[in-house]
Structures are given as C-alpha cells and as structure tokens.
C-alpha atoms as a PDB file:
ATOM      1  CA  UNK A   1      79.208  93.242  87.446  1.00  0.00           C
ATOM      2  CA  UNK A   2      80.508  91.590  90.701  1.00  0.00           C
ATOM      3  CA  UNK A   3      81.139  87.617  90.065  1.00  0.00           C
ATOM      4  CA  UNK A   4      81.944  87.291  93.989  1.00  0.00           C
ATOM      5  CA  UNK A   5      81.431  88.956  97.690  1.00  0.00           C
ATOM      6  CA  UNK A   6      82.840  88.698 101.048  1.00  0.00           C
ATOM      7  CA  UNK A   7      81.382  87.868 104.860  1.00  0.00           C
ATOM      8  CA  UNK A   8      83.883  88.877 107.785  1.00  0.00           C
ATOM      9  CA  UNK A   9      83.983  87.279 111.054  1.00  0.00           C
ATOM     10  CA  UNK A  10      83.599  90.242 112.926  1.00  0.00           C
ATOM     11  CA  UNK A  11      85.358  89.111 116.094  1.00  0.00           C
ATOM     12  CA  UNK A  12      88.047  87.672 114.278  1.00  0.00           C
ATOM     13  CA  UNK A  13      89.234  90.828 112.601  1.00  0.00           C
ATOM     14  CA  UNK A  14      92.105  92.279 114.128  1.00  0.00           C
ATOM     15  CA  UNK A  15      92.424  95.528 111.242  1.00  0.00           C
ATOM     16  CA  UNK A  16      95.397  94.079 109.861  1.00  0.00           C
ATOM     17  CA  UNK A  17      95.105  95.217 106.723  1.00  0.00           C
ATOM     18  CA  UNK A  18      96.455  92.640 104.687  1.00  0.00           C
ATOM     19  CA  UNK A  19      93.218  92.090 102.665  1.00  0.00           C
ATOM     20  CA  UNK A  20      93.064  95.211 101.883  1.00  0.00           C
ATOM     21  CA  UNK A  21      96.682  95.965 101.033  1.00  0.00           C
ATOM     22  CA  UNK A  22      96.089  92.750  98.819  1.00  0.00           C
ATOM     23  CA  UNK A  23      93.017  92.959  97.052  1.00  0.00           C
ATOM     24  CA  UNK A  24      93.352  93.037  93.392  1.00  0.00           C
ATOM     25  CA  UNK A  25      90.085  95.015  92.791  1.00  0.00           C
ATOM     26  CA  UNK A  26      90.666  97.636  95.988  1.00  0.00           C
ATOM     27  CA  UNK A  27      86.721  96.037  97.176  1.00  0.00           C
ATOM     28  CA  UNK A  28      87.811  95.868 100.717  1.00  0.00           C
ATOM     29  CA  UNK A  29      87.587  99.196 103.081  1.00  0.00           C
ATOM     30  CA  UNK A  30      88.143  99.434 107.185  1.00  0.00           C
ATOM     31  CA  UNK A  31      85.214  99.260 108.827  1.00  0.00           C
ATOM     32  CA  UNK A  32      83.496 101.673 111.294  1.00  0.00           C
ATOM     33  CA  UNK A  33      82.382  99.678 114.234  1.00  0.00           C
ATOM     34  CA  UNK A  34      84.680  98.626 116.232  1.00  0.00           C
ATOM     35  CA  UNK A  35      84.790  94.505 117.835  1.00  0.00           C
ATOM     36  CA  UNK A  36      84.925  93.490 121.470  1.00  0.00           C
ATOM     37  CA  UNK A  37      88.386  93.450 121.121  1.00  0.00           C
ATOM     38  CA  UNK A  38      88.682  97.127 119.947  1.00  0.00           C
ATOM     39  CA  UNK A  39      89.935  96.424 116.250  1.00  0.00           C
ATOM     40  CA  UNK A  40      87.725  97.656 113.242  1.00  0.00           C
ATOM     41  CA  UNK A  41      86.592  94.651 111.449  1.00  0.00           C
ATOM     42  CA  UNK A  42      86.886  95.303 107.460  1.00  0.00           C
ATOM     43  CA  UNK A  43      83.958  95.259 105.063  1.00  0.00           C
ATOM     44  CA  UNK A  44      83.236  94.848 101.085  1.00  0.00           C
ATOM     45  CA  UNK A  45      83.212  98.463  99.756  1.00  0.00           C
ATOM     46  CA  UNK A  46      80.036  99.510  98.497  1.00  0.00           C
ATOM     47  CA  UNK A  47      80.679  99.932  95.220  1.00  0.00           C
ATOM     48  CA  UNK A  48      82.337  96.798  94.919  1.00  0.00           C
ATOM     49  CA  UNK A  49      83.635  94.386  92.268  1.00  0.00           C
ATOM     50  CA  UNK A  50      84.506  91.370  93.817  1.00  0.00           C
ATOM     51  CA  UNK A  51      85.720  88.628  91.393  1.00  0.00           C
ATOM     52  CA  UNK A  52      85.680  86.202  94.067  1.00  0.00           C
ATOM     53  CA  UNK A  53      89.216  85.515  93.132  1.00  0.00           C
ATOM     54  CA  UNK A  54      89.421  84.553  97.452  1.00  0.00           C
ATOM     55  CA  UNK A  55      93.122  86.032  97.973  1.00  0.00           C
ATOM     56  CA  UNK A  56      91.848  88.034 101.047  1.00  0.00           C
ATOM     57  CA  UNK A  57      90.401  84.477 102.436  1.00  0.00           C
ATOM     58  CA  UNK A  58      93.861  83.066 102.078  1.00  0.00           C
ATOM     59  CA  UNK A  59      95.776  85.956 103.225  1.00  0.00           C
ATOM     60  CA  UNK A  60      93.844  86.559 106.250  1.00  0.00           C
ATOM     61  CA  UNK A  61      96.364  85.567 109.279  1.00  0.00           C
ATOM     62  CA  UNK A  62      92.716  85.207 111.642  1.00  0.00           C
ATOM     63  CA  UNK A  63      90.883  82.830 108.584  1.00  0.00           C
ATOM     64  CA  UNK A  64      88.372  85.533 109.232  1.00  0.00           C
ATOM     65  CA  UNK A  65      86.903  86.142 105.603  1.00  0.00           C
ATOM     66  CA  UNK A  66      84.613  83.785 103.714  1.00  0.00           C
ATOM     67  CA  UNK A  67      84.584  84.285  99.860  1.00  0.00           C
ATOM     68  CA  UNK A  68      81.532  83.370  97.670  1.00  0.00           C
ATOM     69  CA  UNK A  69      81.249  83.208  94.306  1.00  0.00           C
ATOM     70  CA  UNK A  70      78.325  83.866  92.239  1.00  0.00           C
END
C-alpha cells in the first residue's frame, strides 16, 4: 500500500534522471510529454509504492518534486 506520492513541476524538469536513478522503490518513470523547454518531465509510475521517504525531493538539482505523505 503506498504511504506517499509525488507532484512534478513540469517546467522545472530537465530529465535528469537523478530521481529516478535514486529512488529506493523504482516509483519514478520518464515521462511522455515533453515541457516548453523540450525535456520530458518525470512522473510516479503507475503501479507505484511510494513510501514518501522524499529522497527524489532532495536530490532534485531543479527543487522540482514535491513529496506527500499519507
């Protein structure tokens, strides 16, 4: 049961990965639309157990991911 989930700033996402590479739980995927500044902007998985544990919020060069907890 997820205890946590993501929101990305869309047009703060520059694809750089490092959530991804980082995420204990493998929830975070690249997403398919691309922003105004032609990076795809990641996304929670959707089959996704987020722990809200908020290493992808801290990692996250851009501060582009929020982390709530439930």
């Amino acid at each position: 049961m997820p205890k946590g989930t993501i929101t990305v700033n869309d047009e703060m996402c520059k694809e750089c990965g490092l959530c991804i590479e980082f995420c204990a739980k493998k929830c975070i995927v690249p997403g398919a639309d691309y922003n105004a500044r032609g990076y795809r902007a990641v996304r929670l998985g959707e089959k996704h157990e987020c722990s809200g544990c908020a290493v992808c919020a801290v990692i996250c060069p851009e501060v582009a991911i929020e982390v709530y907890r439930e």
